[in-house]
PDB file of N, CA and C in Angstrom:
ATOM      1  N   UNK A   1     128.011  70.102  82.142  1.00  0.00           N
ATOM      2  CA  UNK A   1     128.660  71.267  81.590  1.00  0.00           C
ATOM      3  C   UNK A   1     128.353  72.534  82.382  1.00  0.00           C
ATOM      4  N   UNK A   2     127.414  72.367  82.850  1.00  0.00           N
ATOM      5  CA  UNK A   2     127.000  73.541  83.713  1.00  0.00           C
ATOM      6  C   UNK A   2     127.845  73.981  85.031  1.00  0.00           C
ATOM      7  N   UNK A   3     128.100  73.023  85.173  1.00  0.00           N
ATOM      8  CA  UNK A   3     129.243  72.828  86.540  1.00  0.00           C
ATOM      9  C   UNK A   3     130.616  73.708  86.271  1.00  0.00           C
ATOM     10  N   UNK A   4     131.053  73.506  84.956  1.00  0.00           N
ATOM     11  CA  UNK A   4     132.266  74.244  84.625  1.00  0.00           C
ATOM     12  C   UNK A   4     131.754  76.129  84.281  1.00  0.00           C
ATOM     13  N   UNK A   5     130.759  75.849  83.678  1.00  0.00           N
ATOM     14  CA  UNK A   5     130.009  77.631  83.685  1.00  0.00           C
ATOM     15  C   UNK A   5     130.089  77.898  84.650  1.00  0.00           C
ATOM     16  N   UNK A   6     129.739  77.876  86.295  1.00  0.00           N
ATOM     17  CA  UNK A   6     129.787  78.381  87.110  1.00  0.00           C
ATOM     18  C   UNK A   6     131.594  78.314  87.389  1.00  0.00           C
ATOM     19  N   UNK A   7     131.900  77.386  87.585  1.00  0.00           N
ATOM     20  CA  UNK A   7     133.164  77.183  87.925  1.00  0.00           C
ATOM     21  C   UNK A   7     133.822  78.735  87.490  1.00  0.00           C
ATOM     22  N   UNK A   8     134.283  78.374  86.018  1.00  0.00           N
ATOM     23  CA  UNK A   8     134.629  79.992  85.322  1.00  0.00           C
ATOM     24  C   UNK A   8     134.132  81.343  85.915  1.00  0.00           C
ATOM     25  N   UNK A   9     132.990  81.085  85.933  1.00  0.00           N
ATOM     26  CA  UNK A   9     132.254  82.604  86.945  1.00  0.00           C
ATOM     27  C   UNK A   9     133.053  82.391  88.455  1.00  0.00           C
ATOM     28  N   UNK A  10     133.071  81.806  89.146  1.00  0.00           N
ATOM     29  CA  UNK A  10     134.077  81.565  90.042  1.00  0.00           C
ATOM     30  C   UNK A  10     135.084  82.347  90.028  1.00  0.00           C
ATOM     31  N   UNK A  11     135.825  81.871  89.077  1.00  0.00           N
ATOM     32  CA  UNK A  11     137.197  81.736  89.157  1.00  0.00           C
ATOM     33  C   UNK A  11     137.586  83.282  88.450  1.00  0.00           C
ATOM     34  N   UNK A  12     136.582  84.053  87.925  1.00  0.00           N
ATOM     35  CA  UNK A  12     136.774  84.848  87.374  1.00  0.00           C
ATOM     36  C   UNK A  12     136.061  86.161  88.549  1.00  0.00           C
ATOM     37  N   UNK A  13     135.728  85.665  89.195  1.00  0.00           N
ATOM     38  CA  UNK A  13     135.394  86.661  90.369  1.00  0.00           C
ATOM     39  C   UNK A  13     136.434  86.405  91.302  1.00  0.00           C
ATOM     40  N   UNK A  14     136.800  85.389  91.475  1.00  0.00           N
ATOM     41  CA  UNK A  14     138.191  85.242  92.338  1.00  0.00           C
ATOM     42  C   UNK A  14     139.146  85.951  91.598  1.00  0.00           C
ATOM     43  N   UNK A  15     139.125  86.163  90.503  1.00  0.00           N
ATOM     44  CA  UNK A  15     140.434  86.853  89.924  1.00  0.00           C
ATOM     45  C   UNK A  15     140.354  88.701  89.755  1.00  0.00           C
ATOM     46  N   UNK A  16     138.628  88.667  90.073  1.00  0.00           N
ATOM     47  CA  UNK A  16     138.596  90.000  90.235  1.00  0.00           C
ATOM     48  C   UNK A  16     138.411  90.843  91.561  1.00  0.00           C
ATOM     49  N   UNK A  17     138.347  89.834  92.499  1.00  0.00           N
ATOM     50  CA  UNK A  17     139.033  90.017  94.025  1.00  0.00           C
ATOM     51  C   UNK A  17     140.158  90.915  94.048  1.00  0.00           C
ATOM     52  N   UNK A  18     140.956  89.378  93.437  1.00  0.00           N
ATOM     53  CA  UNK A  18     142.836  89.515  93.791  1.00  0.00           C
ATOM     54  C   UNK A  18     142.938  90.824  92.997  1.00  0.00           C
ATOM     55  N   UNK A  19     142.387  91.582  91.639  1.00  0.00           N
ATOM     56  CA  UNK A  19     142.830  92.604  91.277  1.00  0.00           C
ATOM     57  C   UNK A  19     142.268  93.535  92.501  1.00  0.00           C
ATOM     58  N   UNK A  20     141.382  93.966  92.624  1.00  0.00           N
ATOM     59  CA  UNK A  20     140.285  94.570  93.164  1.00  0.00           C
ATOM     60  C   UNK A  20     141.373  94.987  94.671  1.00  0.00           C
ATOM     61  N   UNK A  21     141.971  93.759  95.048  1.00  0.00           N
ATOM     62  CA  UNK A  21     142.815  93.988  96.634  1.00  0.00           C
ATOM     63  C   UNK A  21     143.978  94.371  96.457  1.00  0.00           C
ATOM     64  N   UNK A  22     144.774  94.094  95.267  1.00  0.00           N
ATOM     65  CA  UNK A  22     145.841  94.815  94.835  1.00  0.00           C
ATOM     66  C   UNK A  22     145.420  96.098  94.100  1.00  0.00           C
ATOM     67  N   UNK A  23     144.306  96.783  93.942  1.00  0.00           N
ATOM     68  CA  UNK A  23     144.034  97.885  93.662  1.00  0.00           C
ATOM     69  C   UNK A  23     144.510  98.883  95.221  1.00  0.00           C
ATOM     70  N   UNK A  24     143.494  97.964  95.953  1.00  0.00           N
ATOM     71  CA  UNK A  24     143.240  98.696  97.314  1.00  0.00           C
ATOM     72  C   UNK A  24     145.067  98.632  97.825  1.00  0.00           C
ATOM     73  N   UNK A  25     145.572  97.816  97.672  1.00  0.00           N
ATOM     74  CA  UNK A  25     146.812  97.877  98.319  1.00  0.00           C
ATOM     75  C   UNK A  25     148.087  98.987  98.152  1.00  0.00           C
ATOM     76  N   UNK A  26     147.461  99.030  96.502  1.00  0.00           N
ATOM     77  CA  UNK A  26     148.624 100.017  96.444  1.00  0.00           C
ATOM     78  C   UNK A  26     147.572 101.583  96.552  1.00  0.00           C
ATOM     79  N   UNK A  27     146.519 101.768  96.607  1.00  0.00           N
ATOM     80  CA  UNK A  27     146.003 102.790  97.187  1.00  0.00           C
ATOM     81  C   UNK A  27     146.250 102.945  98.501  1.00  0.00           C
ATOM     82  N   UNK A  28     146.110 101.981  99.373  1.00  0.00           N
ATOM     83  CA  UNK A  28     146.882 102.058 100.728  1.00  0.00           C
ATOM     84  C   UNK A  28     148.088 102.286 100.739  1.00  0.00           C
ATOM     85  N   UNK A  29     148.786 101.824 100.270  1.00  0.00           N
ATOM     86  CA  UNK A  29     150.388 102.422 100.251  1.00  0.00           C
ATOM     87  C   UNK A  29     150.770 103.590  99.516  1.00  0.00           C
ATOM     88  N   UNK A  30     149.829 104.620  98.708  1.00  0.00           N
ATOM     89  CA  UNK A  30     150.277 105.533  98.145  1.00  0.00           C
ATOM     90  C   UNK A  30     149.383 106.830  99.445  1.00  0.00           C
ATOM     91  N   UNK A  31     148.750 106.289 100.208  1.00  0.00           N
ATOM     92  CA  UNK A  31     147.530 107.230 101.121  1.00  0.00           C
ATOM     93  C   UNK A  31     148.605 107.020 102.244  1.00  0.00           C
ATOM     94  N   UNK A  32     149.415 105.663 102.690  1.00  0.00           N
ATOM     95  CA  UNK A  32     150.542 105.813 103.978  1.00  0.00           C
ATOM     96  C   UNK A  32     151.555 106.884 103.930  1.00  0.00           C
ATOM     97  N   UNK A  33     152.269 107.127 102.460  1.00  0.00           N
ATOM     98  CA  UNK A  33     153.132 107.475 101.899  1.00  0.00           C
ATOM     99  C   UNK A  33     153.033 108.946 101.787  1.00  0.00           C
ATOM    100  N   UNK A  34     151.346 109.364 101.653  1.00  0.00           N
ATOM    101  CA  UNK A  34     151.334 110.826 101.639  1.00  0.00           C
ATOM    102  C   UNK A  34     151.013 111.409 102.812  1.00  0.00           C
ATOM    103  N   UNK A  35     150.523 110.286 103.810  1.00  0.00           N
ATOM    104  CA  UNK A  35     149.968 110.476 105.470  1.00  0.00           C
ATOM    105  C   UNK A  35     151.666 111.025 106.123  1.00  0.00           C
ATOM    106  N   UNK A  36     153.131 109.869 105.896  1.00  0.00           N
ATOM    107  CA  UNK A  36     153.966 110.152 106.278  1.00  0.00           C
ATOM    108  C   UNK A  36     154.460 111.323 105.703  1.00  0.00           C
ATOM    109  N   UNK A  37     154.680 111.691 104.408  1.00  0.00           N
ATOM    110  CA  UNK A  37     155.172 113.495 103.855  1.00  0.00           C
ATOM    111  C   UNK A  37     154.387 114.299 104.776  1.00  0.00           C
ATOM    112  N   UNK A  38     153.268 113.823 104.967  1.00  0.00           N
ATOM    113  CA  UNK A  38     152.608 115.349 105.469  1.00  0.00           C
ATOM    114  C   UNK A  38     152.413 115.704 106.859  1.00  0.00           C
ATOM    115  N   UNK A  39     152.916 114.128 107.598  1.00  0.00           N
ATOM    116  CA  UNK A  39     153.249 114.174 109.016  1.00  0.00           C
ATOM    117  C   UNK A  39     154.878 114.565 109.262  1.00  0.00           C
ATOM    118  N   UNK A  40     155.495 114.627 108.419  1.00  0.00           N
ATOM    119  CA  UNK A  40     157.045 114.927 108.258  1.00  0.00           C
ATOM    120  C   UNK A  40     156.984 116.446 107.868  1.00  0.00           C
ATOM    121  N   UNK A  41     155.693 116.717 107.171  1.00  0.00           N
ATOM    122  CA  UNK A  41     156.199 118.468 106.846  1.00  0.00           C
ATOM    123  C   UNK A  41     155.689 119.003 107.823  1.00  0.00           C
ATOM    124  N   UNK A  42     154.508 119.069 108.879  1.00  0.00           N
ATOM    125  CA  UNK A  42     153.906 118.929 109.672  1.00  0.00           C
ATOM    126  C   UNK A  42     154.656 119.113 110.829  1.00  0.00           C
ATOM    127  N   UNK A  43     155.570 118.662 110.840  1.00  0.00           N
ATOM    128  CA  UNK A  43     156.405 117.893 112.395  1.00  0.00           C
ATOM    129  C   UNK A  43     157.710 119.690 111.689  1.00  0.00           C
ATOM    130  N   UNK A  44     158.275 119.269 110.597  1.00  0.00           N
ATOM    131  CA  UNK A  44     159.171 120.388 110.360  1.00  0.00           C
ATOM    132  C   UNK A  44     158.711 122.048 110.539  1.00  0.00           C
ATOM    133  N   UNK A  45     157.754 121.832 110.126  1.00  0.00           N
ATOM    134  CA  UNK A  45     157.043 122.890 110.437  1.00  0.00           C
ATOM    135  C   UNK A  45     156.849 123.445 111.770  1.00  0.00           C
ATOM    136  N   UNK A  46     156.188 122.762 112.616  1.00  0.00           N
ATOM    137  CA  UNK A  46     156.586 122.774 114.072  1.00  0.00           C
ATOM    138  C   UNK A  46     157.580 123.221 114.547  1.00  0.00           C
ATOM    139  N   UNK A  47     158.548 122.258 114.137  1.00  0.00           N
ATOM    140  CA  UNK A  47     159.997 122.382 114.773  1.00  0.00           C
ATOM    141  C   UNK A  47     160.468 123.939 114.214  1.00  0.00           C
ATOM    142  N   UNK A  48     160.456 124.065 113.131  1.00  0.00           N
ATOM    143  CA  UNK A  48     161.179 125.419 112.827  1.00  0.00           C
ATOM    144  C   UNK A  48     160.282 126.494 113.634  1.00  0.00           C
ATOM    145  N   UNK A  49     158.641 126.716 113.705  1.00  0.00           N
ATOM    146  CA  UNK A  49     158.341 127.664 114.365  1.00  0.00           C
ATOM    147  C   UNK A  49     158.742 127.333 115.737  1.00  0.00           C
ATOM    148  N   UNK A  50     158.656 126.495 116.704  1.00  0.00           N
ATOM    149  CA  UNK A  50     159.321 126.758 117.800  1.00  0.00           C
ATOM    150  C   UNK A  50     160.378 127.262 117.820  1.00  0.00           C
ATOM    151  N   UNK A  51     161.548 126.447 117.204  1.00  0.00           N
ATOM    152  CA  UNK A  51     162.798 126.870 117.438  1.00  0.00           C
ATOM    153  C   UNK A  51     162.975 128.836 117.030  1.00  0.00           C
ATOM    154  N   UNK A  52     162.202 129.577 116.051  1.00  0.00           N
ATOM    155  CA  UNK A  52     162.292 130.490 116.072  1.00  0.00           C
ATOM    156  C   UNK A  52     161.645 131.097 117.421  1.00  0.00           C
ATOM    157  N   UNK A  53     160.583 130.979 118.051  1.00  0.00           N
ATOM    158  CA  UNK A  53     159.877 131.600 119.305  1.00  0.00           C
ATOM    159  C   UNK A  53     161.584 130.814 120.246  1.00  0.00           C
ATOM    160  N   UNK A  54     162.228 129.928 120.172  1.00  0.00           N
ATOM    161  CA  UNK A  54     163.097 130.064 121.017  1.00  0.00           C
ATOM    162  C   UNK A  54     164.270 130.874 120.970  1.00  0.00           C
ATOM    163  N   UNK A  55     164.674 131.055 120.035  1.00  0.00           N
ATOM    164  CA  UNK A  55     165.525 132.203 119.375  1.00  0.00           C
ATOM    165  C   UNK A  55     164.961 133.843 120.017  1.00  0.00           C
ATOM    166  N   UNK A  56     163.906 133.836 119.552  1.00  0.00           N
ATOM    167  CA  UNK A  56     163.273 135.383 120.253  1.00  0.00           C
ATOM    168  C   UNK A  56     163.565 135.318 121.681  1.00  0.00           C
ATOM    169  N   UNK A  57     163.076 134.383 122.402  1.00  0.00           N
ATOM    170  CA  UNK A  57     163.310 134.701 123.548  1.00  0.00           C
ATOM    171  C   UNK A  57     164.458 134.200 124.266  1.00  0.00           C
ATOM    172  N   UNK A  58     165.115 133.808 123.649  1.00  0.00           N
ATOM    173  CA  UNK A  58     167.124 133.363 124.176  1.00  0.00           C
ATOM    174  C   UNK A  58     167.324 135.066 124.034  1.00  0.00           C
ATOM    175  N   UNK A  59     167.160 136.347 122.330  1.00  0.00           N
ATOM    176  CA  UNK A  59     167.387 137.005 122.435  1.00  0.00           C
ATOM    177  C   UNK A  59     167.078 138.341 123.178  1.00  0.00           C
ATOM    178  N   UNK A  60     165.604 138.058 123.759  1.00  0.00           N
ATOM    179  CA  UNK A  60     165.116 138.800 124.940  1.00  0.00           C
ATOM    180  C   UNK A  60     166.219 138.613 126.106  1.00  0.00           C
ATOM    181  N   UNK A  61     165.979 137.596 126.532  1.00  0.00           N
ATOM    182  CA  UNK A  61     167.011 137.398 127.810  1.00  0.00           C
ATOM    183  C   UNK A  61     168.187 137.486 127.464  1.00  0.00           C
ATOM    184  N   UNK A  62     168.798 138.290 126.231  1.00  0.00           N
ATOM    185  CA  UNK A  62     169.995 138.378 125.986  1.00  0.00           C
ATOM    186  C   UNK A  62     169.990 140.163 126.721  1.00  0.00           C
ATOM    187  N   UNK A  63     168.912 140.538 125.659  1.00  0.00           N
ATOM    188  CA  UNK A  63     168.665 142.255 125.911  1.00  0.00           C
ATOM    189  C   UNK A  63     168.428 142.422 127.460  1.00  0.00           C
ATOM    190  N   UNK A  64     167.657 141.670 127.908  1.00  0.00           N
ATOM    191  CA  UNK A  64     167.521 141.815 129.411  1.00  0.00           C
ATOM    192  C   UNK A  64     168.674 141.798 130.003  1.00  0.00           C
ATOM    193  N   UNK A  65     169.525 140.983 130.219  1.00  0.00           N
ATOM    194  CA  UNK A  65     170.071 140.459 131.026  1.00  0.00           C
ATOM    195  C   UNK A  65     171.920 141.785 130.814  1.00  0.00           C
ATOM    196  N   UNK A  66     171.799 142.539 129.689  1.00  0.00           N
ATOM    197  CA  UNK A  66     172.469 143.332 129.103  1.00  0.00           C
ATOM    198  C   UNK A  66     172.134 144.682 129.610  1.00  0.00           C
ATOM    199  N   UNK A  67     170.753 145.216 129.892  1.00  0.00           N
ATOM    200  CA  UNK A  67     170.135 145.857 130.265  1.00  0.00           C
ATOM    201  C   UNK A  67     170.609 146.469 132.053  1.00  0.00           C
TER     202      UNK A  67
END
């Protein structure tokens, strides 16, 4: 009988693995998910301040070149 006591302890740590890794999994996929928003706002962010410093100076060399 003892054989099946452990068994159960087993099988019940194996089952608190599989939760335990589907914990971690969808913590990994909710930590990818906020890594990509914030590499996407990140990246927009970028992009709009350049594109304004390119705007300034398209309109410099507008004034210059008017000048």
């Amino acid at each position: 009988m003892s054989s099946l006591g452990g068994g159960s302890r087993s099988v019940r740590t194996l089952a608190q693995t599989l939760q335990d890794f589907s914990v971690d999994f969808y913590h990994r996929k909710i930590f990818q998910i906020l890594l990509i928003v914030w590499l996407g706002w990140a990246a927009l962010c970028t992009f709009e301040h350049g594109s304004e410093k390119l705007l300034e100076l398209h309109l410099e060399r507008n004034k210059l070149s008017s000048a």
